[in-house]
Protein backbone atom coordinates (compact mmCIF):
# COMPACT_ATOMS: atom_id res chain seq x y z
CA UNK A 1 0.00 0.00 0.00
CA UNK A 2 1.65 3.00 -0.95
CA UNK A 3 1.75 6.16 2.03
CA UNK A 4 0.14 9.28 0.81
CA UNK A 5 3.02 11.20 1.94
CA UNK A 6 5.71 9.44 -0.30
CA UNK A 7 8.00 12.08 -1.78
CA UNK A 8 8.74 10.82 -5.45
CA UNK A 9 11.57 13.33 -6.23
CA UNK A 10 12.39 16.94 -4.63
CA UNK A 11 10.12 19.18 -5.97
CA UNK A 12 11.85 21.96 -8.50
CA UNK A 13 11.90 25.05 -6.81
CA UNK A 14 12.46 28.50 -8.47
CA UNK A 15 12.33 32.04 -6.54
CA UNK A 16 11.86 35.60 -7.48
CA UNK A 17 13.59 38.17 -4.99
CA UNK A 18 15.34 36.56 -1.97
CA UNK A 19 18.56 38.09 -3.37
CA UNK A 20 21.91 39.63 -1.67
CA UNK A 21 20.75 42.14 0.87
CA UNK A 22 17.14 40.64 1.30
CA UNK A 23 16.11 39.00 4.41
CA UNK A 24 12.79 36.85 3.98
CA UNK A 25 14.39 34.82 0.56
CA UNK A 26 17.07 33.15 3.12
CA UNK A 27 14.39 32.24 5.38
CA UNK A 28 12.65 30.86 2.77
CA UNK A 29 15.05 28.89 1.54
CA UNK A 30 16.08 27.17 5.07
CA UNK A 31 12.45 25.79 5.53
CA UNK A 32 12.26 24.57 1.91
CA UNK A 33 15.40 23.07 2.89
CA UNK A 34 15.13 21.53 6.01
CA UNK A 35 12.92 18.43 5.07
CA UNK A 36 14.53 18.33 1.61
CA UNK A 37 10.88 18.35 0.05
CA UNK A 38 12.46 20.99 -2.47
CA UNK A 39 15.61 21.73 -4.57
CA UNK A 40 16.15 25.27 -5.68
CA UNK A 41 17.14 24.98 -9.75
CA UNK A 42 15.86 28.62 -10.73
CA UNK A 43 15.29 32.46 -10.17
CA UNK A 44 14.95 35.85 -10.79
CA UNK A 45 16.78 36.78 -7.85
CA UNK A 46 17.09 40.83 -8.24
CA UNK A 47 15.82 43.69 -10.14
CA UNK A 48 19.13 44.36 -11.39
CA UNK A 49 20.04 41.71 -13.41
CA UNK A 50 24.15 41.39 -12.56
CA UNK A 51 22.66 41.52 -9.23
CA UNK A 52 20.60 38.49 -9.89
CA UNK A 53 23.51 36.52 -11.62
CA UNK A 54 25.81 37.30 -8.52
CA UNK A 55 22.75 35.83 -6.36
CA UNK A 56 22.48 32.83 -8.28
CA UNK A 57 25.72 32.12 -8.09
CA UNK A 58 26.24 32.37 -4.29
CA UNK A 59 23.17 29.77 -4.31
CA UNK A 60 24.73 27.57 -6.41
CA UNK A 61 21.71 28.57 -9.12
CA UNK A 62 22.94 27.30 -12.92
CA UNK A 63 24.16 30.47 -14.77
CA UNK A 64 21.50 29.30 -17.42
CA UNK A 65 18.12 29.33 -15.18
CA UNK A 66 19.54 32.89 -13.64
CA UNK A 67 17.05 35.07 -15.23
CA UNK A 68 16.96 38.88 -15.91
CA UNK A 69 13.47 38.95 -14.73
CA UNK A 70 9.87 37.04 -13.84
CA UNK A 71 8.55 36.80 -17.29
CA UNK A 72 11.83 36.11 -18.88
CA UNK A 73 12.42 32.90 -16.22
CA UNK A 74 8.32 32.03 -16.65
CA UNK A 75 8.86 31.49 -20.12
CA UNK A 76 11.97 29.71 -20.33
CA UNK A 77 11.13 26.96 -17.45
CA UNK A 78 7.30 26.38 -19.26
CA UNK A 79 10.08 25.20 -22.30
CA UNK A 80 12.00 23.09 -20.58
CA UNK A 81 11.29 19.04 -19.55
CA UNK A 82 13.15 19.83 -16.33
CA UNK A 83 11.72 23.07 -15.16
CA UNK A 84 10.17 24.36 -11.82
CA UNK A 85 7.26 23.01 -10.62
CA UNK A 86 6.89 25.81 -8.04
CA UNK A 87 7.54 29.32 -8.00
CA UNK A 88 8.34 30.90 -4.01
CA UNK A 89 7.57 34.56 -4.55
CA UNK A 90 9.68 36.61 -1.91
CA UNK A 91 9.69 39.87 -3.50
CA UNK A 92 8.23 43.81 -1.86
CA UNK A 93 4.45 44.13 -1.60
CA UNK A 94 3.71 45.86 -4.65
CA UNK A 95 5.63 43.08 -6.82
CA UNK A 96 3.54 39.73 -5.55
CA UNK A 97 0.28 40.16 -7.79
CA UNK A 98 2.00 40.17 -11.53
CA UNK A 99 4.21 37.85 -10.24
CA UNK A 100 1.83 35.29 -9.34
CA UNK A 101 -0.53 35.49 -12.23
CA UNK A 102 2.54 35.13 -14.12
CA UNK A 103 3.08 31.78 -13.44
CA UNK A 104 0.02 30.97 -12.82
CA UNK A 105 -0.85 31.95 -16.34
CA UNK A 106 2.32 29.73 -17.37
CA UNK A 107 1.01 26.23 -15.51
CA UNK A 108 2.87 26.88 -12.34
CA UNK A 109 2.24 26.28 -8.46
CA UNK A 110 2.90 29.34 -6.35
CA UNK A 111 3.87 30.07 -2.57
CA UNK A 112 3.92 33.91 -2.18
CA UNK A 113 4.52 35.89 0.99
CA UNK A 114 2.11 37.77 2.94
CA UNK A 115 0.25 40.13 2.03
CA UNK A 116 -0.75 38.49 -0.59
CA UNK A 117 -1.42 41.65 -2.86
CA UNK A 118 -1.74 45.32 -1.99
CA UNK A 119 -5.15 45.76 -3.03
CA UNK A 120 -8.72 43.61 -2.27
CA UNK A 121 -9.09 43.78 -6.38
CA UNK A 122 -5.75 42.29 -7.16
CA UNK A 123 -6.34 39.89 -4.50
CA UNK A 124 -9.87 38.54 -5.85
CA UNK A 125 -8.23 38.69 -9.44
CA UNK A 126 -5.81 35.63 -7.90
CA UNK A 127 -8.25 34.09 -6.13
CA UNK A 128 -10.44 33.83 -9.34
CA UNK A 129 -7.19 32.19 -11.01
CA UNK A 130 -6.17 29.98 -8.75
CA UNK A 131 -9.92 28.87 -8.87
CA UNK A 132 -9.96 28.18 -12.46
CA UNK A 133 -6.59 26.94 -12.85
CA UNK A 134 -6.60 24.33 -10.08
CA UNK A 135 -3.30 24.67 -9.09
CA UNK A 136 -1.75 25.21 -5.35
CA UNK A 137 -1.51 28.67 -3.70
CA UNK A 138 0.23 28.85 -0.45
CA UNK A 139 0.68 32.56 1.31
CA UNK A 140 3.30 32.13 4.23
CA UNK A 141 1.51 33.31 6.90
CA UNK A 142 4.12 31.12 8.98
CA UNK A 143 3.20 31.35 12.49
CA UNK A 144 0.16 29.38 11.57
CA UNK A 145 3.22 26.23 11.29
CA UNK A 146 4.15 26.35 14.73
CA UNK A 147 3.00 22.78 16.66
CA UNK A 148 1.31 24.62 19.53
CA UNK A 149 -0.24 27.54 17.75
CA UNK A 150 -1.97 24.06 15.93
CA UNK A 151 -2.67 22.37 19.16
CA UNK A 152 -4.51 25.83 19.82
CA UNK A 153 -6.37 25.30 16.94
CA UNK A 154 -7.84 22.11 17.48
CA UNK A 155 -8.34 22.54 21.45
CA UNK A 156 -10.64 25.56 20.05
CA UNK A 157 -12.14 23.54 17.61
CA UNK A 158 -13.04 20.59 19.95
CA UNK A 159 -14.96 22.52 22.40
CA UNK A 160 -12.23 23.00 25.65
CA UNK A 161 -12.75 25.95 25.83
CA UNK A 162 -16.67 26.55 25.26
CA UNK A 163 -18.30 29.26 23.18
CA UNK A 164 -15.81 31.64 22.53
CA UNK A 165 -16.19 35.29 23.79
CA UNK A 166 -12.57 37.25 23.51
CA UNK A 167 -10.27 37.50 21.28
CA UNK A 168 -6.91 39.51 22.26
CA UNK A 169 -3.97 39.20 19.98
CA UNK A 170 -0.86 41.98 20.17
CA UNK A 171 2.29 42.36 18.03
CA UNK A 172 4.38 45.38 18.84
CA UNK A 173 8.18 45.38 17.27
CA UNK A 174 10.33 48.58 18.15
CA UNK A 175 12.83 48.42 14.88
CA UNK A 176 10.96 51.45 13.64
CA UNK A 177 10.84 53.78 16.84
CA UNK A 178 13.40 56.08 14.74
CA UNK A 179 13.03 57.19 11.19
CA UNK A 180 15.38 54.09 10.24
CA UNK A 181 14.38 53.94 6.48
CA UNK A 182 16.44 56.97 6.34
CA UNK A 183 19.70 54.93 7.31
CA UNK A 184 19.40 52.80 4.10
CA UNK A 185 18.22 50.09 5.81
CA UNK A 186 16.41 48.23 2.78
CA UNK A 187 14.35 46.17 4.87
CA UNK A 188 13.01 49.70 6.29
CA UNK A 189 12.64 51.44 3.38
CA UNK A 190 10.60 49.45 0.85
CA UNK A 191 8.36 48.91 4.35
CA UNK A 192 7.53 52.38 5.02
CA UNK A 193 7.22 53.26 0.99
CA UNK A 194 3.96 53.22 0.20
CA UNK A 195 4.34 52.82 -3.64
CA UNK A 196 5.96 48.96 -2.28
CA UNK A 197 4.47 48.26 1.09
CA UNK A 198 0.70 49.54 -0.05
CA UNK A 199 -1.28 51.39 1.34
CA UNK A 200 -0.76 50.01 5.30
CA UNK A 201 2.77 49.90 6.90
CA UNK A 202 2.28 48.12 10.39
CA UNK A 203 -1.04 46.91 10.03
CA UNK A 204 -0.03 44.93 6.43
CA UNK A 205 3.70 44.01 7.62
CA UNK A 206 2.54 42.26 11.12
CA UNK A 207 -0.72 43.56 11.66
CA UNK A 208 -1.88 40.89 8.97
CA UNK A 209 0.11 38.12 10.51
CA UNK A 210 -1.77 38.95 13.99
CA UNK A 211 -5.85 39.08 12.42
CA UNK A 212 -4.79 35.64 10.77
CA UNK A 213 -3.30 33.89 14.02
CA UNK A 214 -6.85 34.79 15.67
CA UNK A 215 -8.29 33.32 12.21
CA UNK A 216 -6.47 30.58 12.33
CA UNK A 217 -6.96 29.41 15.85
CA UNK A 218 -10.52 30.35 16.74
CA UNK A 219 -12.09 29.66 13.29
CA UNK A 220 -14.26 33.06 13.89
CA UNK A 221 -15.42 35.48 11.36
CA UNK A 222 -14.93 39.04 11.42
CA UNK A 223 -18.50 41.10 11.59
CA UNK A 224 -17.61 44.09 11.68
CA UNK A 225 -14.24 46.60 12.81
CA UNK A 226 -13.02 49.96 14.70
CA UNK A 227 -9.61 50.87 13.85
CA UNK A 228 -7.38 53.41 14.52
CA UNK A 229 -4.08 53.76 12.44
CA UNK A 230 -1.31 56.29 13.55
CA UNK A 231 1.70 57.75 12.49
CA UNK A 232 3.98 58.27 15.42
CA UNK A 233 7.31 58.90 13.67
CA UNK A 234 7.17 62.79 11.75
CA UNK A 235 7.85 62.25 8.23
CA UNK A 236 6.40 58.58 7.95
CA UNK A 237 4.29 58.01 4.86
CA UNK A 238 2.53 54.85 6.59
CA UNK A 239 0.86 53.78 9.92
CA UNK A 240 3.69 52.40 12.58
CA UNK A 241 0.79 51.86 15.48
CA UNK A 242 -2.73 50.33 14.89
CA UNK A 243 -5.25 49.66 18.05
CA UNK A 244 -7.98 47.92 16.87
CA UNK A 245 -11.76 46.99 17.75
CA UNK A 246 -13.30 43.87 16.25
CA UNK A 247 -16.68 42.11 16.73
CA UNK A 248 -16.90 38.36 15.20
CA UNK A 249 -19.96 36.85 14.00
CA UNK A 250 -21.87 34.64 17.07
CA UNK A 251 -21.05 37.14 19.57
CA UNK A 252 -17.42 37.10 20.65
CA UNK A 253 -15.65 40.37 21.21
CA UNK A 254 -11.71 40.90 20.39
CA UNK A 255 -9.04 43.89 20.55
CA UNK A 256 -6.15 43.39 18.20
CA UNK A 257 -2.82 45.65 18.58
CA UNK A 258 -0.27 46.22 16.25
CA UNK A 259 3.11 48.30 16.63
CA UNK A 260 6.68 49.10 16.11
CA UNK A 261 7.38 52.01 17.78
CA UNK A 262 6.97 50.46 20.80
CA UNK A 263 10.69 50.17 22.62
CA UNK A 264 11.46 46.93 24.61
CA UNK A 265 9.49 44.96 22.20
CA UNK A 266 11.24 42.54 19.73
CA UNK A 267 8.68 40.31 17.97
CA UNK A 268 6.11 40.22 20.78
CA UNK A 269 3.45 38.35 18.97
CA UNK A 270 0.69 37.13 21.66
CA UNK A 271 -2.89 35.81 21.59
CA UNK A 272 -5.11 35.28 24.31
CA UNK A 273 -8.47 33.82 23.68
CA UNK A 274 -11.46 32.81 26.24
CA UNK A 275 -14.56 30.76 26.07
CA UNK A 276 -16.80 29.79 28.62
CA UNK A 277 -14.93 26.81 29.73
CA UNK A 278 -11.80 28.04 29.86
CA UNK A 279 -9.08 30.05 28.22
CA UNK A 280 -5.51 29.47 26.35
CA UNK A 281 -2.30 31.80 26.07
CA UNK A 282 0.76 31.26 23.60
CA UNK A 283 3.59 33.46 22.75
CA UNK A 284 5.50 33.74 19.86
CA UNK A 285 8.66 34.65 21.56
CA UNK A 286 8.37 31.18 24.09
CA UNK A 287 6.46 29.23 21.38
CA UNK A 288 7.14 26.16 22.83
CA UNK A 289 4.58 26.00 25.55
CA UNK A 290 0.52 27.08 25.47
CA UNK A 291 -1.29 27.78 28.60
CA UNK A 292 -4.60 26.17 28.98
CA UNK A 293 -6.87 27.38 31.86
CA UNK A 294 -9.99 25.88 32.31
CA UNK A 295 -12.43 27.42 33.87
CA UNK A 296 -12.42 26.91 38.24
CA UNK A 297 -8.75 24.68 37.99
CA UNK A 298 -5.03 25.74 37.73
CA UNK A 299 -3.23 26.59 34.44
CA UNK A 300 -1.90 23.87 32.67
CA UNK A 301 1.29 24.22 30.77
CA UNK A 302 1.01 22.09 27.65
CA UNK A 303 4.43 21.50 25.61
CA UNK A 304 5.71 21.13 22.45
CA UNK A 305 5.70 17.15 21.81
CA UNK A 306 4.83 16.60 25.27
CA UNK A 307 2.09 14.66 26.82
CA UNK A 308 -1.93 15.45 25.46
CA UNK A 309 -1.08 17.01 22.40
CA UNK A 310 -3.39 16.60 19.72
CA UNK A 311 -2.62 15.21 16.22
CA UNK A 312 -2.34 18.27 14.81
CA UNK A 313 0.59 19.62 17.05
CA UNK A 314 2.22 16.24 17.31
CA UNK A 315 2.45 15.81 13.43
CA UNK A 316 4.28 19.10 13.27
CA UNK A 317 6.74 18.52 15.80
CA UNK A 318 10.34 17.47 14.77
CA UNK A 319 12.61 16.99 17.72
CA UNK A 320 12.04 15.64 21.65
CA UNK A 321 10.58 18.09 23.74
CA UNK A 322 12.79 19.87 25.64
CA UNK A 323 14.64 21.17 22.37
CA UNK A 324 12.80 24.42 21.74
CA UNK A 325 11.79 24.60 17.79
CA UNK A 326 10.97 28.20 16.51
CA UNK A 327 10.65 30.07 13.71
CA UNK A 328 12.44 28.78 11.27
CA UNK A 329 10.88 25.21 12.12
CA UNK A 330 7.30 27.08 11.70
CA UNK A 331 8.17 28.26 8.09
CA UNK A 332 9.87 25.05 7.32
CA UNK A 333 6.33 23.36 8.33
CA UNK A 334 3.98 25.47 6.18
CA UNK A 335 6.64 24.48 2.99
CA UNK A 336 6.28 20.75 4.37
CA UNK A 337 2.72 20.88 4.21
CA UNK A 338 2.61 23.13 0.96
CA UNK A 339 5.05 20.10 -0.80
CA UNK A 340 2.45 17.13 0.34
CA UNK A 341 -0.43 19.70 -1.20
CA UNK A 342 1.78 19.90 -4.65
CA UNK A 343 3.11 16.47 -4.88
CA UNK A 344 -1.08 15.24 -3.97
CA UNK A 345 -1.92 17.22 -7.00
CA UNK A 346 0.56 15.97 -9.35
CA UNK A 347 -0.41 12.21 -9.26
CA UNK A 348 -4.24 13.62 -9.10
CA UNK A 349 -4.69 13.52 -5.74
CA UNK A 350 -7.58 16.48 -4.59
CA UNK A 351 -8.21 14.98 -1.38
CA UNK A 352 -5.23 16.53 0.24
CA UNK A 353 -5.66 15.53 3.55
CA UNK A 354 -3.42 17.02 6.13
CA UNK A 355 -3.30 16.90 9.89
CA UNK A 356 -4.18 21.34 9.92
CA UNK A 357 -5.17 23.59 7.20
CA UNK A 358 -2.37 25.80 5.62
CA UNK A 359 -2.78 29.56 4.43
CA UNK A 360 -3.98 29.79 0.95
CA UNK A 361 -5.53 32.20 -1.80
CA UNK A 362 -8.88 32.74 0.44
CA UNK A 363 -6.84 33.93 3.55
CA UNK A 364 -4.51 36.14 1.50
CA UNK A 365 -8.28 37.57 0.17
CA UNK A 366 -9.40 37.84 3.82
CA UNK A 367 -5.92 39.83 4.58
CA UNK A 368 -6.90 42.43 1.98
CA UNK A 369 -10.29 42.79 3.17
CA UNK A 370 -9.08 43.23 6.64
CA UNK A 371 -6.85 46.18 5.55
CA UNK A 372 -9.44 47.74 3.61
CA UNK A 373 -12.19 47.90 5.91
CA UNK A 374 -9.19 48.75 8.52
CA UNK A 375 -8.18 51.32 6.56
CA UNK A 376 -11.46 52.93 5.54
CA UNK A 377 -12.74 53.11 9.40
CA UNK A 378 -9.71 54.71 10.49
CA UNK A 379 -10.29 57.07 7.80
CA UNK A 380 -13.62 57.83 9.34
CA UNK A 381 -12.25 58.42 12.52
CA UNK A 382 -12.29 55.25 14.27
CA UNK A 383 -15.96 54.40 12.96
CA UNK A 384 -17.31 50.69 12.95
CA UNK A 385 -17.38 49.45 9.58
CA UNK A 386 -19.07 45.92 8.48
CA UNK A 387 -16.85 43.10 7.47
């Protein structure tokens, strides 16, 4: 009987962005890496072309499948017998929508960063592709990998903690306290550039990655939202503080924070959430344990690949407990999951079945939405809009 998770080969990888200087397109590449689901063959690694060679080269990329640009690399590996089979799209904001309806247009499978686009129209345009195409989307919203953030999930989902009633979820940085794009720091710059970033600086850099960890784990829908966006730092183009209202359908209540201008914070990602039965607590920055109170009894500590996990956490756990996993193990995770999705798909497989749902075209359309409507009540001065 054969296992539906067999591997056949490494799936053929190709990248746009991720060159020298960029931060993200190393991180991708370590969790494509790490459970060798993938081998990087291909990539339009820079804007600047020499750039891009000088990339590829440092990555041990072929000279040959270095390309100038997206279309120029889309076109050439649709000719060849041996080209990509995925595209990881690692690029600034503004870049990610021609990119991926690039190769989707050209028969390719797609994992793209978050946000997915920088508008809600661009973002429905994909989603209408993807739809029609049938191939796999993924959208790295990573922190949606980590085991315990998926034992969240499924404790939610199973009823320990009752009918669900707040939602808090925080993530203040402090890298951006001082006018830093200034400096040319590139990471900063393209970030707080509107004609890259969008239209939202904190709220679509890690605001987005907070709305979809309270997504993700509580399975509620937004209703309806009060936002307010600031500018702290005098000659910012974009928000660097959001403090946010929201009201899910069925009744529960939430407050969502986003900032980085907030000193002593360094990736302080944090979501509470409480039912009537109890309530549960994790931590980006000690990811490795999720506190589980239940309602009248002491907190439980629950640990990464310790005792009463659920399938879900245990299946994306890789080492004893004890040996704290992270980021990088998170990301590496999503591409694990993204690789059985592909590979499922290539020997016409549409079940997919996998032990917890992975971020795809419809979240990166729920992203833009949330910006939208985020943006357009701050706009009005704070004022509820619907969902």
């Amino acid at each position: 009987m054969s296992n539906q998770h067999e591997t056949p080969r490494r799936l053929r990888l190709g990248m746009v962005g991720g060159g020298q200087g960029a931060f993200i397109g190393g991180v991708h590449r370590i969790a494509a890496r790490l459970d060798d689901h993938y081998e990087l063959v291909a990539g339009a690694f820079a804007s600047d072309p020499e750039r891009g060679q000088a990339s590829a080269a440092a990555l041990h990329v072929a000279a040959d499948r270095a390309y100038p640009d997206y279309r120029t690399m889309a076109e050439e590996e649709q000719k060849r017998a041996d080209g990509i089979d995925v595209v990881a799209i690692v690029t600034p904001n503004h870049v990610h929508f021609d990119v991926a309806r690039t190769f989707l247009e050209a028969g390719f499978h797609v994992i793209c960063d978050k946000p997915m686009t920088i508008t809600l129209e661009e973002a429905q345009t994909l989603a209408e592709l993807v739809e029609r195409s049938g191939l796999f989307f993924g959208l790295t919203h990573n922190y949606s990998g980590y085991s315990l953030v998926r034992q969240a999930r499924e404790m939610v989902a199973n009823g320990a903690l009752g009918d669900l009633r707040v939602v808090q979820v925080e993530y203040p940085q402090d890298w951006l306290a001082t006018r830093l794009e200034e400096s040319g720091v590139k990471q900063a710059e393209w970030r707080t550039d509107p004609k890259r970033s969008g239209p939202a600086g904190c709220l679509g850099d890690i605001g987005t990655h907070a709305y979809h960890l309270a997504r993700y784990v509580t399975g509620l829908e937004l209703e309806s939202l009060a936002a307010d966006m600031h500018t702290f730092v005098e000659g910012r183009a974009l928000d660097d503080n959001v403090h946010m209202l929201l009201r899910f359908k069925g009744g529960a209540r939430g407050m969502l924070w986003s900032s980085q201008v907030a000193p002593g914070n360094e990736n302080g990602l944090q979501l509470r959430v409480y039912g009537s039965r109890g309530g549960l607590e994790w931590r980006q920055e000690n990811p490795n344990q999720l506190m589980h109170s239940p309602l009248g009894e002491s907190t439980r500590i629950l640990t990464r690949n310790g005792p009463g996990l659920g399938d879900a956490a245990m299946a994306a756990a890789r080492i004893p407990a004890g040996h704290p996993e992270g980021y990088l193990e998170a990301f590496a995770q999503l591409y694990r999951d993204f690789a059985l999705q592909i590979h499922a798909r290539q020997r016409g497989d549409t079940t997919n079945a996998l032990e917890a749902k992975t971020p795809d075209v419809t979240d990166g359309v729920d992203g833009l939405t949330f910006i939208t409507r985020a943006l357009a009540s701050s706009k009005a001065g704070g004022q509820w809009v619907d969902f």
